[in-house]
N, C-alpha and C. Protein backbone atom coordinates (compact mmCIF):
# COMPACT_ATOMS: atom_id res chain seq x y z
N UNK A 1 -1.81 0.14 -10.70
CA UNK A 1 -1.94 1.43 -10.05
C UNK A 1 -3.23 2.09 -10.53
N UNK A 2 -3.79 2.97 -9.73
CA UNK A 2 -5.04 3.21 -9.98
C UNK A 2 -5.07 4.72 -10.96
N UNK A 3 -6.25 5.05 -11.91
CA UNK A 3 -5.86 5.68 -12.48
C UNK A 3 -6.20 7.30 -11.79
N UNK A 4 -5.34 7.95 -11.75
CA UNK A 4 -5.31 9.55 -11.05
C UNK A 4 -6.26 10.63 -12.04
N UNK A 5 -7.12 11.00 -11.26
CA UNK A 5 -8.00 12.41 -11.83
C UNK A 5 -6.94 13.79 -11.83
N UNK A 6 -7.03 14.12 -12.76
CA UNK A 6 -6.54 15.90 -12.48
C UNK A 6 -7.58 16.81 -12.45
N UNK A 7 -8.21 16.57 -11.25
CA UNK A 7 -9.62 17.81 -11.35
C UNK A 7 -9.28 19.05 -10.87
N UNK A 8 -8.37 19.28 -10.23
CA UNK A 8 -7.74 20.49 -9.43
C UNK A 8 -8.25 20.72 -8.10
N UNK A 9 -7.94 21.98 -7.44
CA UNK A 9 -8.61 21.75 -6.33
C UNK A 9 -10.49 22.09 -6.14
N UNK A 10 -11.17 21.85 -5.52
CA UNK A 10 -12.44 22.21 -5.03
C UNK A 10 -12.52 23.01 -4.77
N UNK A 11 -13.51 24.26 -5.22
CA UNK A 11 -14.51 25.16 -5.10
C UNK A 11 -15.36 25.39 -3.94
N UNK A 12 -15.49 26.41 -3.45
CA UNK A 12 -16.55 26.45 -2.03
C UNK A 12 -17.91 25.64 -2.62
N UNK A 13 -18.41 24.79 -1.83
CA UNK A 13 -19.68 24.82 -2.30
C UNK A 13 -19.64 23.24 -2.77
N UNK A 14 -18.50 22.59 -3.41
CA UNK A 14 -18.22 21.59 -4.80
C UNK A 14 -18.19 20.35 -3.54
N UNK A 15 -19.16 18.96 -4.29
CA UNK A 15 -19.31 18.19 -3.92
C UNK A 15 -17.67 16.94 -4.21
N UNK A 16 -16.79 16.88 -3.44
CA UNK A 16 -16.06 15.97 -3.71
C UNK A 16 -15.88 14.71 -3.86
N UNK A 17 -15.15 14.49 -4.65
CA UNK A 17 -15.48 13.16 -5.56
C UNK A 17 -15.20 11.91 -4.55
N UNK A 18 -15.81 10.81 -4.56
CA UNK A 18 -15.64 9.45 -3.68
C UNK A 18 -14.42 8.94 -3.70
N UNK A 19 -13.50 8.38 -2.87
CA UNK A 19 -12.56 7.65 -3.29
C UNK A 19 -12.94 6.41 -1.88
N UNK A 20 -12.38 5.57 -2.24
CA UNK A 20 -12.49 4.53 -0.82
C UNK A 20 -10.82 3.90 -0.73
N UNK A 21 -10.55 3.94 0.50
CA UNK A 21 -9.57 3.35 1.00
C UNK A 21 -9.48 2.73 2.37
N UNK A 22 -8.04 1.77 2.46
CA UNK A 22 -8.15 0.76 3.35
C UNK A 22 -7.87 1.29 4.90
N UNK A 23 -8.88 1.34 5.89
CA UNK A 23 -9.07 1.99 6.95
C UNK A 23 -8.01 1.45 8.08
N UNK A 24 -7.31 2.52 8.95
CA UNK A 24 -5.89 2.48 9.17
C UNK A 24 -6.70 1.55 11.55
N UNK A 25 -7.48 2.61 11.32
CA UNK A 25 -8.16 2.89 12.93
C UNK A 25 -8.66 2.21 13.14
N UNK A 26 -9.45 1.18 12.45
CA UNK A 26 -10.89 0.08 12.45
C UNK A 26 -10.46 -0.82 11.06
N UNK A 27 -11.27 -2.27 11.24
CA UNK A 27 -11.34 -2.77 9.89
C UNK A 27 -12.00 -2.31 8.88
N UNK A 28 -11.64 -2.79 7.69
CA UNK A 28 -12.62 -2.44 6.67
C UNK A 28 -11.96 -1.47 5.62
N UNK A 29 -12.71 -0.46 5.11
CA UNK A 29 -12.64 0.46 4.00
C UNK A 29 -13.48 1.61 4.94
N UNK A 30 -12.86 2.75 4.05
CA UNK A 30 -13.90 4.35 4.11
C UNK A 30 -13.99 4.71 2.97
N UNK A 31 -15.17 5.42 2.70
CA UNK A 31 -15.22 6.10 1.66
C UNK A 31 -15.70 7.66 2.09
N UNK A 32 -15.47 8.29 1.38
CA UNK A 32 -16.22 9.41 1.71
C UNK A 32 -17.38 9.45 1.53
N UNK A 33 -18.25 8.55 0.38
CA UNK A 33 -19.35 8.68 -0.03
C UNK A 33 -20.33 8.45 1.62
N UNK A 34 -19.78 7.63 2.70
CA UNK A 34 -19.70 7.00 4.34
C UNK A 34 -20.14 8.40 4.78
N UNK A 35 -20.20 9.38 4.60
CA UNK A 35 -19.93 10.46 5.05
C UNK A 35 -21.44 11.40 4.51
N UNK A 36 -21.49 11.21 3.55
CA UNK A 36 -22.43 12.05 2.13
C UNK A 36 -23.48 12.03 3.51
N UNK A 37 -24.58 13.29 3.47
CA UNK A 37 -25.82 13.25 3.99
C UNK A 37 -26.05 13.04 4.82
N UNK A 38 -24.48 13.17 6.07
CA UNK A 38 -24.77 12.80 7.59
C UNK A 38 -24.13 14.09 8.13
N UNK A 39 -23.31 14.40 8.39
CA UNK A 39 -22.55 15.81 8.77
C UNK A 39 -21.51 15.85 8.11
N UNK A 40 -20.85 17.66 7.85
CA UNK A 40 -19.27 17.91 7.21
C UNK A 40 -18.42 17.09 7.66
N UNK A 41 -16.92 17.05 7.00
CA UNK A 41 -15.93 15.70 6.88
C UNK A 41 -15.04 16.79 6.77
N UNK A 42 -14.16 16.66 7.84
CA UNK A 42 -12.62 17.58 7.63
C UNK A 42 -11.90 16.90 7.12
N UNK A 43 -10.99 16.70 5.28
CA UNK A 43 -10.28 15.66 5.55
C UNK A 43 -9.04 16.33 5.37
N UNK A 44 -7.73 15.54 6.11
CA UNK A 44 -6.71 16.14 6.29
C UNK A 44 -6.05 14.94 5.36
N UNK A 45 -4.79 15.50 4.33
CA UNK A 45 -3.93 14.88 3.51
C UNK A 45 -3.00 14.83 4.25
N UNK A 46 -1.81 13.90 4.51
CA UNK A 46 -0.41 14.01 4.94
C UNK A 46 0.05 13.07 3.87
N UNK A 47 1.38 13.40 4.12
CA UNK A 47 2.64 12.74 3.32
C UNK A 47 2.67 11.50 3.89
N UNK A 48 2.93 11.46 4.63
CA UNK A 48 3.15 10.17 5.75
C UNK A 48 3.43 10.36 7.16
N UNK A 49 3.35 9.09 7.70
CA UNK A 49 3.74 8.75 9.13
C UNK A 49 5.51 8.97 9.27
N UNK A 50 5.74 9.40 8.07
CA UNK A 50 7.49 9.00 7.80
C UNK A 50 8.13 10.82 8.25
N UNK A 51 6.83 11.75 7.96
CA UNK A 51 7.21 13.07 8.22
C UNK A 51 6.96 13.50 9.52
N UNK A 52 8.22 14.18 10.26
CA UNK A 52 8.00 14.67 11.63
C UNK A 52 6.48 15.78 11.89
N UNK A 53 6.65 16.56 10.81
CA UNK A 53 5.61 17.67 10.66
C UNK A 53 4.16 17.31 10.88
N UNK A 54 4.04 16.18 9.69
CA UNK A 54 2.65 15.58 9.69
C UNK A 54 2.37 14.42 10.75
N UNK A 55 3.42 13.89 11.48
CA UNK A 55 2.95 13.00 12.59
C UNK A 55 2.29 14.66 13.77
N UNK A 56 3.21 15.29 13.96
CA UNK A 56 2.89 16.37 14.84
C UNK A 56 1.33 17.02 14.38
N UNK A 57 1.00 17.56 13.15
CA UNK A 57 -0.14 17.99 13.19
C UNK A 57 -1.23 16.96 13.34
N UNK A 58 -1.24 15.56 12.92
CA UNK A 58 -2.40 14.55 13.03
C UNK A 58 -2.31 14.12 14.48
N UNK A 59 -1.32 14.21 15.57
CA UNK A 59 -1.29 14.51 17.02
C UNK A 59 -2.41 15.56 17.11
N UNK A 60 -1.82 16.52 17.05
CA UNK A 60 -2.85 17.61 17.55
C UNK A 60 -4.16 17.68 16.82
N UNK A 61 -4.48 17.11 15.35
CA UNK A 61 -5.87 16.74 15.18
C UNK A 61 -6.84 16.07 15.87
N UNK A 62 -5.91 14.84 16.29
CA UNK A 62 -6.66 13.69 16.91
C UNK A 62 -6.75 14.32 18.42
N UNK A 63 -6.14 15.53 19.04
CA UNK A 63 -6.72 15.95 20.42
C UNK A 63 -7.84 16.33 20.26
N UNK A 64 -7.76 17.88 18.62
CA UNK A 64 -9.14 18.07 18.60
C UNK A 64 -10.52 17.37 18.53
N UNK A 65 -10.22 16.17 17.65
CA UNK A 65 -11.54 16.07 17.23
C UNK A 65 -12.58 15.43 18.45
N UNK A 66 -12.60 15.82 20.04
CA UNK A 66 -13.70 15.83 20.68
C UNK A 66 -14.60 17.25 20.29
N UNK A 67 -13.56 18.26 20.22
CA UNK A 67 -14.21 19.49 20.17
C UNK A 67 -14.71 19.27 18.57
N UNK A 68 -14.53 19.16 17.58
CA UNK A 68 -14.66 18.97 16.59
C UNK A 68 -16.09 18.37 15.95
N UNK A 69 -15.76 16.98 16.73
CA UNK A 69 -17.47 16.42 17.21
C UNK A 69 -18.53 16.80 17.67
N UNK A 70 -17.82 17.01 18.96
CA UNK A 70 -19.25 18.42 19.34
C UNK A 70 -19.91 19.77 18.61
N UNK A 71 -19.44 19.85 17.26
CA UNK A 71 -19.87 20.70 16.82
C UNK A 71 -20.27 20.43 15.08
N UNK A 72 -20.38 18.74 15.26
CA UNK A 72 -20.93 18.74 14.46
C UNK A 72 -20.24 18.26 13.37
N UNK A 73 -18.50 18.04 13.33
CA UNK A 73 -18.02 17.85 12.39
C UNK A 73 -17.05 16.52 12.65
N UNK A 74 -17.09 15.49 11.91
CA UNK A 74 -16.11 14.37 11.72
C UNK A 74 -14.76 14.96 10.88
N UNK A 75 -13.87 14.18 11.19
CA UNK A 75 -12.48 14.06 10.47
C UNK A 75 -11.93 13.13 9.93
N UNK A 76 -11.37 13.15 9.33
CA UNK A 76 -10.89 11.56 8.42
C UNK A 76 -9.22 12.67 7.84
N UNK A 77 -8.79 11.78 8.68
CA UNK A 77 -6.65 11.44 8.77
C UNK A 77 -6.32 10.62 7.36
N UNK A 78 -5.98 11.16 6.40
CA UNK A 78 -5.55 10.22 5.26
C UNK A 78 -3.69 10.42 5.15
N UNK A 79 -3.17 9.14 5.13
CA UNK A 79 -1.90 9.46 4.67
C UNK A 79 -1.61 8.49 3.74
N UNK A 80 -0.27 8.58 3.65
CA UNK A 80 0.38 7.79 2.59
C UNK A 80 1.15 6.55 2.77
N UNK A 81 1.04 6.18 4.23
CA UNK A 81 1.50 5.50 4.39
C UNK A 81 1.31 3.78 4.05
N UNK A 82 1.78 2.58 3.81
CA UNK A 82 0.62 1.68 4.29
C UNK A 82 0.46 1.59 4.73
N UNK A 83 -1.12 0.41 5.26
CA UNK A 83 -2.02 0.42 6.21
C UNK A 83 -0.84 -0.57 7.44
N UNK A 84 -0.43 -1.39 7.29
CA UNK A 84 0.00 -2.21 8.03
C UNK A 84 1.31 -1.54 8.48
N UNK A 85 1.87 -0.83 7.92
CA UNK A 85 3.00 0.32 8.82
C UNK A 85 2.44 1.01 10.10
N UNK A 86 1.32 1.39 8.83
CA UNK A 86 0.33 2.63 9.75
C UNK A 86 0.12 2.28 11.46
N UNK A 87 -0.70 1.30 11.29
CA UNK A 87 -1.30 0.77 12.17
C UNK A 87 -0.13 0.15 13.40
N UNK A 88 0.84 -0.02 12.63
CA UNK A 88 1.95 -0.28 13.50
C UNK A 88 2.42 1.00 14.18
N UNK A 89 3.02 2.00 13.66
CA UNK A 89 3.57 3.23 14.35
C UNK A 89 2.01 3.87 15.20
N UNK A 90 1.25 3.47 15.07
CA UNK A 90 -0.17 3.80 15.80
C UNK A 90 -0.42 3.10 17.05
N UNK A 91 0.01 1.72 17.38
CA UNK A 91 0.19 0.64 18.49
C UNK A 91 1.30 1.58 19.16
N UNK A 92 2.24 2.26 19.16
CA UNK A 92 3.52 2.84 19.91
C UNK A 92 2.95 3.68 19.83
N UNK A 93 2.32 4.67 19.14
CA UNK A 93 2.01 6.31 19.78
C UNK A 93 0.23 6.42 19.21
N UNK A 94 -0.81 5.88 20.41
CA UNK A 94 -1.68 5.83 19.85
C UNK A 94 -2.82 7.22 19.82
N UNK A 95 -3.82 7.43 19.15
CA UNK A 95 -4.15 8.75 19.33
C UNK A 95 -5.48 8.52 19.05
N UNK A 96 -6.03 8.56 20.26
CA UNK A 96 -7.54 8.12 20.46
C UNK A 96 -8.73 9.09 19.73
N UNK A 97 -9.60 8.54 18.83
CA UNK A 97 -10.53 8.90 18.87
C UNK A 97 -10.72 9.09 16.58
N UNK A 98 -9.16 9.16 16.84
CA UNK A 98 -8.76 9.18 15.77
C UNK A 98 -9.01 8.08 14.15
N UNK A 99 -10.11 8.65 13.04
CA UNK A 99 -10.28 8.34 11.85
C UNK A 99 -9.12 8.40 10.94
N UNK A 100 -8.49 7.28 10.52
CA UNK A 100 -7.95 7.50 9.56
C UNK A 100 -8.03 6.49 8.29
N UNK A 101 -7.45 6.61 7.58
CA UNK A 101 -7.17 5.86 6.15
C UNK A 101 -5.80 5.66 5.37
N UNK A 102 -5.76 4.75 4.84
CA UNK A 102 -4.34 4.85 4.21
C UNK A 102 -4.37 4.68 2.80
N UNK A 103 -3.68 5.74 2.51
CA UNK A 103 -3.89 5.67 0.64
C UNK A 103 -2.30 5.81 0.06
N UNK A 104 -1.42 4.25 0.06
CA UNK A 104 -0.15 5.01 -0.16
C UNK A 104 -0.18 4.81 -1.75
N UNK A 105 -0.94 4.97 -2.63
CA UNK A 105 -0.84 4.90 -3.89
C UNK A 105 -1.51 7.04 -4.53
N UNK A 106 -1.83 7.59 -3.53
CA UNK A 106 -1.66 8.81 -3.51
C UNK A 106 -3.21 8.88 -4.57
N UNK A 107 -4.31 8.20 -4.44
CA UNK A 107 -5.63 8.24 -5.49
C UNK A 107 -6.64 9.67 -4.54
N UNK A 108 -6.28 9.63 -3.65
CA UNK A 108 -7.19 10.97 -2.86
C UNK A 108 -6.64 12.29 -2.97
């Protein structure tokens, strides 16, 4: 298991720390560092694909992020789920356009 930071939360302004995980939407990995020096990164935490709440709000994320884009800002969907669940309950309710990651060891 990987070892967990207790940095608390981020500060306006505070550069957040890299983590990389196994990408749920596309092959490969993300990192945030993917992100560094190109445009802002909305990232959204959920519990899982297992919670009614957080399937419902990463629905309505993944409508936004055309508008989201257009203005300049990417999103990155992290949950807890694993990747190979993930990607499964994603084939039955898919949600286009949509960045995500799966971190079910909870390191982000």
């Amino acid at each position: 298991m990987p070892e967990r930071l207790n940095i608390g939360p981020l500060q306006l302004g505070e550069t957040a720390p890299n983590f990389v995980l196994d990408a749920i939407t596309r092959e490969g990995k993300i990192a945030i560092d993917d992100f560094r020096g190109e445009k802002p990164v909305l990232v959204g935490l959920y519990r899982g694909l297992h919670c009614p709440f957080c399937r419902r709000h990463i629905a309505i994320l993944s409508q936004l992020t055309p508008a989201l884009n257009a203005k300049g800002i990417e999103s990155l969907t992290v949950v807890n789920t694993p990747v190979e669940r993930a990607r499964l309950y994603l084939r039955y309710h898919p949600m286009l356009g949509l960045l995500a990651a799966s971190d079910p060891e909870r390191t982000s």
